[in-house]
PDB file of N, CA and C in Angstrom:
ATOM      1  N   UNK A   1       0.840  -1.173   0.000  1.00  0.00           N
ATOM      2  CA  UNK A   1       0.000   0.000   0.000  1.00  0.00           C
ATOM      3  C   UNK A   1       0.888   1.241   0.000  1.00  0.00           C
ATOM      4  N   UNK A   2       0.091   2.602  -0.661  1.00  0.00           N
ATOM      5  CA  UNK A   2       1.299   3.593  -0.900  1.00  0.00           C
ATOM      6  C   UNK A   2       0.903   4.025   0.592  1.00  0.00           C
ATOM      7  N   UNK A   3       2.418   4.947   1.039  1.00  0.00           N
ATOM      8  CA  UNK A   3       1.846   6.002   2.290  1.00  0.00           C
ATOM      9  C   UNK A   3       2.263   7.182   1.254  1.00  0.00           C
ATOM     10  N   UNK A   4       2.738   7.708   0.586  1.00  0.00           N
ATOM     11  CA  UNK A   4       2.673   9.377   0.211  1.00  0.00           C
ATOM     12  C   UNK A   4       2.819   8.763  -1.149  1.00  0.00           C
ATOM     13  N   UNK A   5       2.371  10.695  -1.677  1.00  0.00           N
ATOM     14  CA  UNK A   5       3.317  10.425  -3.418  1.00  0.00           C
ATOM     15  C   UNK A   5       4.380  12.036  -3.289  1.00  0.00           C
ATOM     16  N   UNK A   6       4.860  11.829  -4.269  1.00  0.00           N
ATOM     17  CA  UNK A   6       5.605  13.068  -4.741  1.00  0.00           C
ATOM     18  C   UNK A   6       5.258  13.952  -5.429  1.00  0.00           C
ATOM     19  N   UNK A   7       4.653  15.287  -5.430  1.00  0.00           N
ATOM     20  CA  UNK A   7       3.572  15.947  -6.688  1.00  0.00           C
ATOM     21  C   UNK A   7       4.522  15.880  -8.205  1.00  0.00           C
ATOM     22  N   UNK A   8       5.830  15.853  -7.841  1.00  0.00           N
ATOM     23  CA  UNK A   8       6.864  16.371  -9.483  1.00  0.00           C
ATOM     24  C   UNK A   8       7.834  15.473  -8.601  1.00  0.00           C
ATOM     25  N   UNK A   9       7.831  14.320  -9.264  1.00  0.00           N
ATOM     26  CA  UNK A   9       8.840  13.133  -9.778  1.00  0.00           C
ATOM     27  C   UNK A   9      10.252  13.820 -10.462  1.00  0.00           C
ATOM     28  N   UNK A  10      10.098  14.517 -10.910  1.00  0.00           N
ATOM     29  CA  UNK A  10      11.380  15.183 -11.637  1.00  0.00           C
ATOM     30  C   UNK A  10      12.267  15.418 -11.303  1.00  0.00           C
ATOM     31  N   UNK A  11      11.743  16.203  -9.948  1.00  0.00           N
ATOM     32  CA  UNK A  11      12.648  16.852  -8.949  1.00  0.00           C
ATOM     33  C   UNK A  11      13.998  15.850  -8.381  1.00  0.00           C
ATOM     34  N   UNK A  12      13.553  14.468  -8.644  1.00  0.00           N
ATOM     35  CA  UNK A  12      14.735  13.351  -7.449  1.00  0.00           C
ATOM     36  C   UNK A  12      15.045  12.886  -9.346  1.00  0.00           C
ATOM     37  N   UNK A  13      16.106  12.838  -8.428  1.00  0.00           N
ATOM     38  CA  UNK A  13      17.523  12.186  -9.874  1.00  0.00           C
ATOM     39  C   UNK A  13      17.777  10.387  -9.315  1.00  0.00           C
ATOM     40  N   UNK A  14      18.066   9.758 -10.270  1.00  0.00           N
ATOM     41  CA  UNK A  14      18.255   8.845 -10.080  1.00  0.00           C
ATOM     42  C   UNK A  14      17.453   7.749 -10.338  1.00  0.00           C
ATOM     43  N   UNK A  15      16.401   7.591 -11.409  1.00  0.00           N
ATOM     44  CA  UNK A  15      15.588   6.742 -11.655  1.00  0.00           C
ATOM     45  C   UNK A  15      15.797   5.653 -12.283  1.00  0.00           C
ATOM     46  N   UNK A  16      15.225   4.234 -12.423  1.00  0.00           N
ATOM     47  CA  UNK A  16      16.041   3.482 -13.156  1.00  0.00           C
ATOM     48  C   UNK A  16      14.134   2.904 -13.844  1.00  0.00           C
ATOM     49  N   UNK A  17      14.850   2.449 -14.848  1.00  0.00           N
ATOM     50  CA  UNK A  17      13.623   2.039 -15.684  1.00  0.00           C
ATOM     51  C   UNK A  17      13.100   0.176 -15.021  1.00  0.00           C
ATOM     52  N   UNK A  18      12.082   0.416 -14.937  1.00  0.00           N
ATOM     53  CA  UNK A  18      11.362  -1.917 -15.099  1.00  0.00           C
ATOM     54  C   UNK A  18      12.327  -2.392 -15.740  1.00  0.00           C
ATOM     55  N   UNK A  19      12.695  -3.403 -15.594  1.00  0.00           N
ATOM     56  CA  UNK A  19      13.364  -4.475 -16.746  1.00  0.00           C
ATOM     57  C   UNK A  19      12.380  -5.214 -17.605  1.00  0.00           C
ATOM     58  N   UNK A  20      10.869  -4.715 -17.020  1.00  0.00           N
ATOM     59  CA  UNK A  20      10.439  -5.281 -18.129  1.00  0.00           C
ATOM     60  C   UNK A  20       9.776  -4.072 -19.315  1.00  0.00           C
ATOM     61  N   UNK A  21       9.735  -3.151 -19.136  1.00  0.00           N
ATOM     62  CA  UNK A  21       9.836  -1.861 -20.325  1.00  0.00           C
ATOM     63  C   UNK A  21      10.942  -1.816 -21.208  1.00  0.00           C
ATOM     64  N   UNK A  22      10.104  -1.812 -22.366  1.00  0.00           N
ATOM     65  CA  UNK A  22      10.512  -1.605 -23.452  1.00  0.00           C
ATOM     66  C   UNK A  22      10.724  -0.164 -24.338  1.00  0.00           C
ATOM     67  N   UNK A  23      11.565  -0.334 -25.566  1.00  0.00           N
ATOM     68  CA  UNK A  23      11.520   1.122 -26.085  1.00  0.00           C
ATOM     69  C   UNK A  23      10.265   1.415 -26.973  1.00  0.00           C
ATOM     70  N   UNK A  24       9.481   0.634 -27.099  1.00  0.00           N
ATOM     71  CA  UNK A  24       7.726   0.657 -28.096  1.00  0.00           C
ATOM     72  C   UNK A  24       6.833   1.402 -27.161  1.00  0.00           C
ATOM     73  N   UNK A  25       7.322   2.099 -26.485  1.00  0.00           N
ATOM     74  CA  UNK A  25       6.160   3.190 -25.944  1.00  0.00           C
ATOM     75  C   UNK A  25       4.966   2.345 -25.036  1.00  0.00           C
ATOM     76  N   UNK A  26       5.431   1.024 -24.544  1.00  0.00           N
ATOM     77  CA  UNK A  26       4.118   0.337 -23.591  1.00  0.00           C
ATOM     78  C   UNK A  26       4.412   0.912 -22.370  1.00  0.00           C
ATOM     79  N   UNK A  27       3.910   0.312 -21.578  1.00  0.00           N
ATOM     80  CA  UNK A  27       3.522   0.786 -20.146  1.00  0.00           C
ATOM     81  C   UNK A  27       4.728   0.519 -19.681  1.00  0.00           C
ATOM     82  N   UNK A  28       5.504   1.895 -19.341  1.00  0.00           N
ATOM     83  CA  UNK A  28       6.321   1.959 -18.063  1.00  0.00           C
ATOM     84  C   UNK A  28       6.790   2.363 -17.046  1.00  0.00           C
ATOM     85  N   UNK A  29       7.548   1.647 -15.842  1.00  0.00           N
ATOM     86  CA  UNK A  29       7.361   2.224 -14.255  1.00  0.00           C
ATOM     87  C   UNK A  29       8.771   2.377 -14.230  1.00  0.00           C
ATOM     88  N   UNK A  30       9.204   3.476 -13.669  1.00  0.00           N
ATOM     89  CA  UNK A  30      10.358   3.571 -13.242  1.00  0.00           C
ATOM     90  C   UNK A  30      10.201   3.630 -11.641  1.00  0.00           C
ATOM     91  N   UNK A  31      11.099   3.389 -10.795  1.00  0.00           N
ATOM     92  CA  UNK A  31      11.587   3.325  -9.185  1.00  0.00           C
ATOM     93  C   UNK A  31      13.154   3.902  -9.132  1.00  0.00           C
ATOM     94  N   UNK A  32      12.950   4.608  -7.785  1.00  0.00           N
ATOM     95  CA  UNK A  32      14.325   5.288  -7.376  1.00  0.00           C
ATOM     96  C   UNK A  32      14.568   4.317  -6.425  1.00  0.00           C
ATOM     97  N   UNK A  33      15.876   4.088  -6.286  1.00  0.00           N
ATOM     98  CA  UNK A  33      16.410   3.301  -5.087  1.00  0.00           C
ATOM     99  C   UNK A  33      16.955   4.070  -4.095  1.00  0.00           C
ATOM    100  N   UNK A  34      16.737   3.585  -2.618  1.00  0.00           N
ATOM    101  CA  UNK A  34      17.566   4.357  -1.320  1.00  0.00           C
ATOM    102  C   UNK A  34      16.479   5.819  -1.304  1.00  0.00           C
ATOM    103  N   UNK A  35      15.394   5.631  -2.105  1.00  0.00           N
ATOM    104  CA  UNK A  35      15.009   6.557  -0.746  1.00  0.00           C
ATOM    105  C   UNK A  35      14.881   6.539   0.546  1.00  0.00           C
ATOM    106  N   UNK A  36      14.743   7.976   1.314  1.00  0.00           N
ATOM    107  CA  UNK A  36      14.394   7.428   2.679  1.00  0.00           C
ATOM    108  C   UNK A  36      12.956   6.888   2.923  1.00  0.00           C
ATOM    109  N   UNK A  37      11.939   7.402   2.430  1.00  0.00           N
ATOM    110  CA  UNK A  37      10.671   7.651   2.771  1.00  0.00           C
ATOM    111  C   UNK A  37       9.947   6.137   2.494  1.00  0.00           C
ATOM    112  N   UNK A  38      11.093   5.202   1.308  1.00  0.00           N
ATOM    113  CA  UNK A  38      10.522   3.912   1.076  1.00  0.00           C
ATOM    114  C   UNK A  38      11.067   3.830  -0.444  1.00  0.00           C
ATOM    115  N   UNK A  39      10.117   3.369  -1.546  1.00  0.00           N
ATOM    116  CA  UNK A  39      10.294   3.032  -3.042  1.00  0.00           C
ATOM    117  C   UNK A  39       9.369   4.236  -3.626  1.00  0.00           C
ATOM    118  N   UNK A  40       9.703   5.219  -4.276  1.00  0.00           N
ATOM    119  CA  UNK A  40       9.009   5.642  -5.487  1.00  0.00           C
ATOM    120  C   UNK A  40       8.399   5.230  -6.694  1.00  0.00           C
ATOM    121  N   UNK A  41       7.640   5.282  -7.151  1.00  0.00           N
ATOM    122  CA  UNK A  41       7.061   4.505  -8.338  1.00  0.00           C
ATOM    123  C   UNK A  41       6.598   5.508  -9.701  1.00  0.00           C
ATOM    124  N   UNK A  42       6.729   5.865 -10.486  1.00  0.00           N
ATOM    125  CA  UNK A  42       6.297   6.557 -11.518  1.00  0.00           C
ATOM    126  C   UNK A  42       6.404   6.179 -12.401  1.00  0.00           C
ATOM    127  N   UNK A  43       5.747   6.604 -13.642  1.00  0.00           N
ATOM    128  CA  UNK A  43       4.879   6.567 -15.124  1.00  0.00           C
ATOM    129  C   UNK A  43       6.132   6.952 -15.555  1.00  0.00           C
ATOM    130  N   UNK A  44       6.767   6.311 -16.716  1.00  0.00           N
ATOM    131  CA  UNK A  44       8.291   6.822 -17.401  1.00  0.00           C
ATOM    132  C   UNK A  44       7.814   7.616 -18.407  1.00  0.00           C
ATOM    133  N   UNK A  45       6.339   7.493 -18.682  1.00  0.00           N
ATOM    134  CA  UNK A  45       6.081   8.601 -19.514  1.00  0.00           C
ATOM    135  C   UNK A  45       5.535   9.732 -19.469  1.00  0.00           C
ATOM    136  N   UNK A  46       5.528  10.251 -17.900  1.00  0.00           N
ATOM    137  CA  UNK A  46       5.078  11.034 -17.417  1.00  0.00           C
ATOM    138  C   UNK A  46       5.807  11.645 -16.242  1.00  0.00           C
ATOM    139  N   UNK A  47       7.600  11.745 -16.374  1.00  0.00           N
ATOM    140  CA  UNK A  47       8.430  11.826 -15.576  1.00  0.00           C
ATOM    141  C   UNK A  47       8.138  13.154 -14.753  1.00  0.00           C
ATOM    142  N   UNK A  48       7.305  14.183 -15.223  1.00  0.00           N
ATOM    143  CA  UNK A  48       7.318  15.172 -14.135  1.00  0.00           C
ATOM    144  C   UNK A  48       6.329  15.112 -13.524  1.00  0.00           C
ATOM    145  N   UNK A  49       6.027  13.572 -12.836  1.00  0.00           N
ATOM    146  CA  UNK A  49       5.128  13.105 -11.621  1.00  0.00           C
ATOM    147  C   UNK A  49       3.601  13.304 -12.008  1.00  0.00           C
ATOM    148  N   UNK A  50       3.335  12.611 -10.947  1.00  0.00           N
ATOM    149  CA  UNK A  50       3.494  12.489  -9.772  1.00  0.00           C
ATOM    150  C   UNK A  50       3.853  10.771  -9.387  1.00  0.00           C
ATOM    151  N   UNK A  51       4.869  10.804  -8.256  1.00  0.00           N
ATOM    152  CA  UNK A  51       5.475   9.406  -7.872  1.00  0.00           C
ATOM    153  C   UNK A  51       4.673   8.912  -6.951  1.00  0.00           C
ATOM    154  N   UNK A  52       4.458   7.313  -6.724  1.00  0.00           N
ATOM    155  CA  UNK A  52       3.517   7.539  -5.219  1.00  0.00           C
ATOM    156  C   UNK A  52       4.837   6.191  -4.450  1.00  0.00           C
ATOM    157  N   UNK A  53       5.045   6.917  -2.972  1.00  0.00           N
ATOM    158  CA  UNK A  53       5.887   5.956  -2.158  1.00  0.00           C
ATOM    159  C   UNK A  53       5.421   4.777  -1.825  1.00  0.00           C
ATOM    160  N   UNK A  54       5.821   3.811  -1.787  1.00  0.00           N
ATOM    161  CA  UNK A  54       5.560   2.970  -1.188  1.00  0.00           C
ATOM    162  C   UNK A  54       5.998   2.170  -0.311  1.00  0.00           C
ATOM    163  N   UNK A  55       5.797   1.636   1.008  1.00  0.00           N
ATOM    164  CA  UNK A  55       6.694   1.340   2.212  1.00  0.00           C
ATOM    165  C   UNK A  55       7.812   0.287   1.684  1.00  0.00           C
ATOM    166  N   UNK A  56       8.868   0.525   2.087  1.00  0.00           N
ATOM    167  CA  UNK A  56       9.708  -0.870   1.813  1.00  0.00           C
ATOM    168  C   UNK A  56       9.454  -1.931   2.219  1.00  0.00           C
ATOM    169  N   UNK A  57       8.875  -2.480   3.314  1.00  0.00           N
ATOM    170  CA  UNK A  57       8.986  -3.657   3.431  1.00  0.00           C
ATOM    171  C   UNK A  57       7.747  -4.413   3.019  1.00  0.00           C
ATOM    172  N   UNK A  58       6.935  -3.384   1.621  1.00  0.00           N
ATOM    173  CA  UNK A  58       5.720  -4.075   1.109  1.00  0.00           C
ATOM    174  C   UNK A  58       6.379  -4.201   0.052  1.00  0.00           C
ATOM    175  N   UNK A  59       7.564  -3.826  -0.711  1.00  0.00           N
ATOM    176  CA  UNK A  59       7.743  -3.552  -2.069  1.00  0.00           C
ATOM    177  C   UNK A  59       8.171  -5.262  -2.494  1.00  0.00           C
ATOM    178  N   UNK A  60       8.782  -5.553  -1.844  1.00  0.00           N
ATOM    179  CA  UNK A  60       9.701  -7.034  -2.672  1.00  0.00           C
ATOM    180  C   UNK A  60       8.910  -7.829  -2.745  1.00  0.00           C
ATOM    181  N   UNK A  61       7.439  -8.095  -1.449  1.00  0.00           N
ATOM    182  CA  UNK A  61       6.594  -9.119  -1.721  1.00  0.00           C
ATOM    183  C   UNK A  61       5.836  -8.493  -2.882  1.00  0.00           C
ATOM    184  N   UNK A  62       5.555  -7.403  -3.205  1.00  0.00           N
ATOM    185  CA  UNK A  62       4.287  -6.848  -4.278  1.00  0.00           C
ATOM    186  C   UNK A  62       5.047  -7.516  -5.831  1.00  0.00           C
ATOM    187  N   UNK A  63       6.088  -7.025  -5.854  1.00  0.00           N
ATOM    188  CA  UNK A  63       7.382  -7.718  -6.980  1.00  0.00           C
ATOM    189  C   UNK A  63       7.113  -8.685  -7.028  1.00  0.00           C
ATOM    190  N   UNK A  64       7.325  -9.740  -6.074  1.00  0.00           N
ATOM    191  CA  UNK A  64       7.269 -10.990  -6.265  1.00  0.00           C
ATOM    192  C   UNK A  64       5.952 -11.976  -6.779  1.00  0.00           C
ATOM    193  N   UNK A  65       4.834 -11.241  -5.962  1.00  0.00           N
ATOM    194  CA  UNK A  65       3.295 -11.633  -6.478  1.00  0.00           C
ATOM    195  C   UNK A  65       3.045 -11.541  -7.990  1.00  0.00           C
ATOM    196  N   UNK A  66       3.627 -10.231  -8.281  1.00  0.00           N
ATOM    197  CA  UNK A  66       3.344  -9.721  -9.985  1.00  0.00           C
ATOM    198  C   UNK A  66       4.039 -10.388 -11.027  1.00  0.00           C
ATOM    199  N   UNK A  67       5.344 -10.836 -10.330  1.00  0.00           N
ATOM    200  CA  UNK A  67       6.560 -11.743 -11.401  1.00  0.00           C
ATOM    201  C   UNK A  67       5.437 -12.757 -11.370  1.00  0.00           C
ATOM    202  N   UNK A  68       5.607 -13.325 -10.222  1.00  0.00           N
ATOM    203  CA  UNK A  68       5.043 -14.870 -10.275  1.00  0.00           C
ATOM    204  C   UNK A  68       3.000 -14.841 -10.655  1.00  0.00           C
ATOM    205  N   UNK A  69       2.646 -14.291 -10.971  1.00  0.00           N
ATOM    206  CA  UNK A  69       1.152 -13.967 -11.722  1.00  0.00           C
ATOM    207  C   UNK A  69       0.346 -13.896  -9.896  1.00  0.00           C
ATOM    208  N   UNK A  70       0.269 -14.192  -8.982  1.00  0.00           N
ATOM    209  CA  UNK A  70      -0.302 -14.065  -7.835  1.00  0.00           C
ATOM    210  C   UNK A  70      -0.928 -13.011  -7.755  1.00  0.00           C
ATOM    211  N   UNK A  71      -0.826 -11.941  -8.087  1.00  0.00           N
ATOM    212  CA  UNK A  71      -1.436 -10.564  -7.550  1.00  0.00           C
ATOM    213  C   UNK A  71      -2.736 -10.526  -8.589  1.00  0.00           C
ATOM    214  N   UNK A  72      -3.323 -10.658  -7.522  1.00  0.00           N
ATOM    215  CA  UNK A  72      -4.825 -10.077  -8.375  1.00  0.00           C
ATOM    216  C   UNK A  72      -5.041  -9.085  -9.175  1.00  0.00           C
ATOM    217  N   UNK A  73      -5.849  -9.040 -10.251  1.00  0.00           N
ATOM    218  CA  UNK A  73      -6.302  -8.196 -11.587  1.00  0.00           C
ATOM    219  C   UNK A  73      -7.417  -7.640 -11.048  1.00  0.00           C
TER     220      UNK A  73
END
């Protein structure tokens, strides 16, 4: 679950793209690593935000549900 977002994503440097985005313009999420506040999440095609945080110690299981198809639609 998120606790905040960021209104302008822009502002923090350091984003790294999904490994699963592609350069064909589909859907993609970029995440900053080492924030303090938790994981950032934003639209790569919509880099001047808004990001929404999300706690760290929800992020690796949410990853893991979505790799492995578990997370509900």
């Amino acid at each position: 679950m998120a606790d905040r977002a960021i209104p302008n994503a822009a502002a923090l440097k350091g984003w790294r793209k999904s490994s699963y985005s592609n350069d064909q313009g589909g859907s993609c999420l970029e995440v900053l690593d080492d924030h303090p506040a938790g994981v950032p999440v934003r639209d790569s095609k919509a880099p001047e935000g808004p990001a929404v945080i999300f706690r760290s110690a929800g992020w690796t299981p949410f990853v893991t549900a979505v790799k492995d198809g578990s997370f509900p639609a």
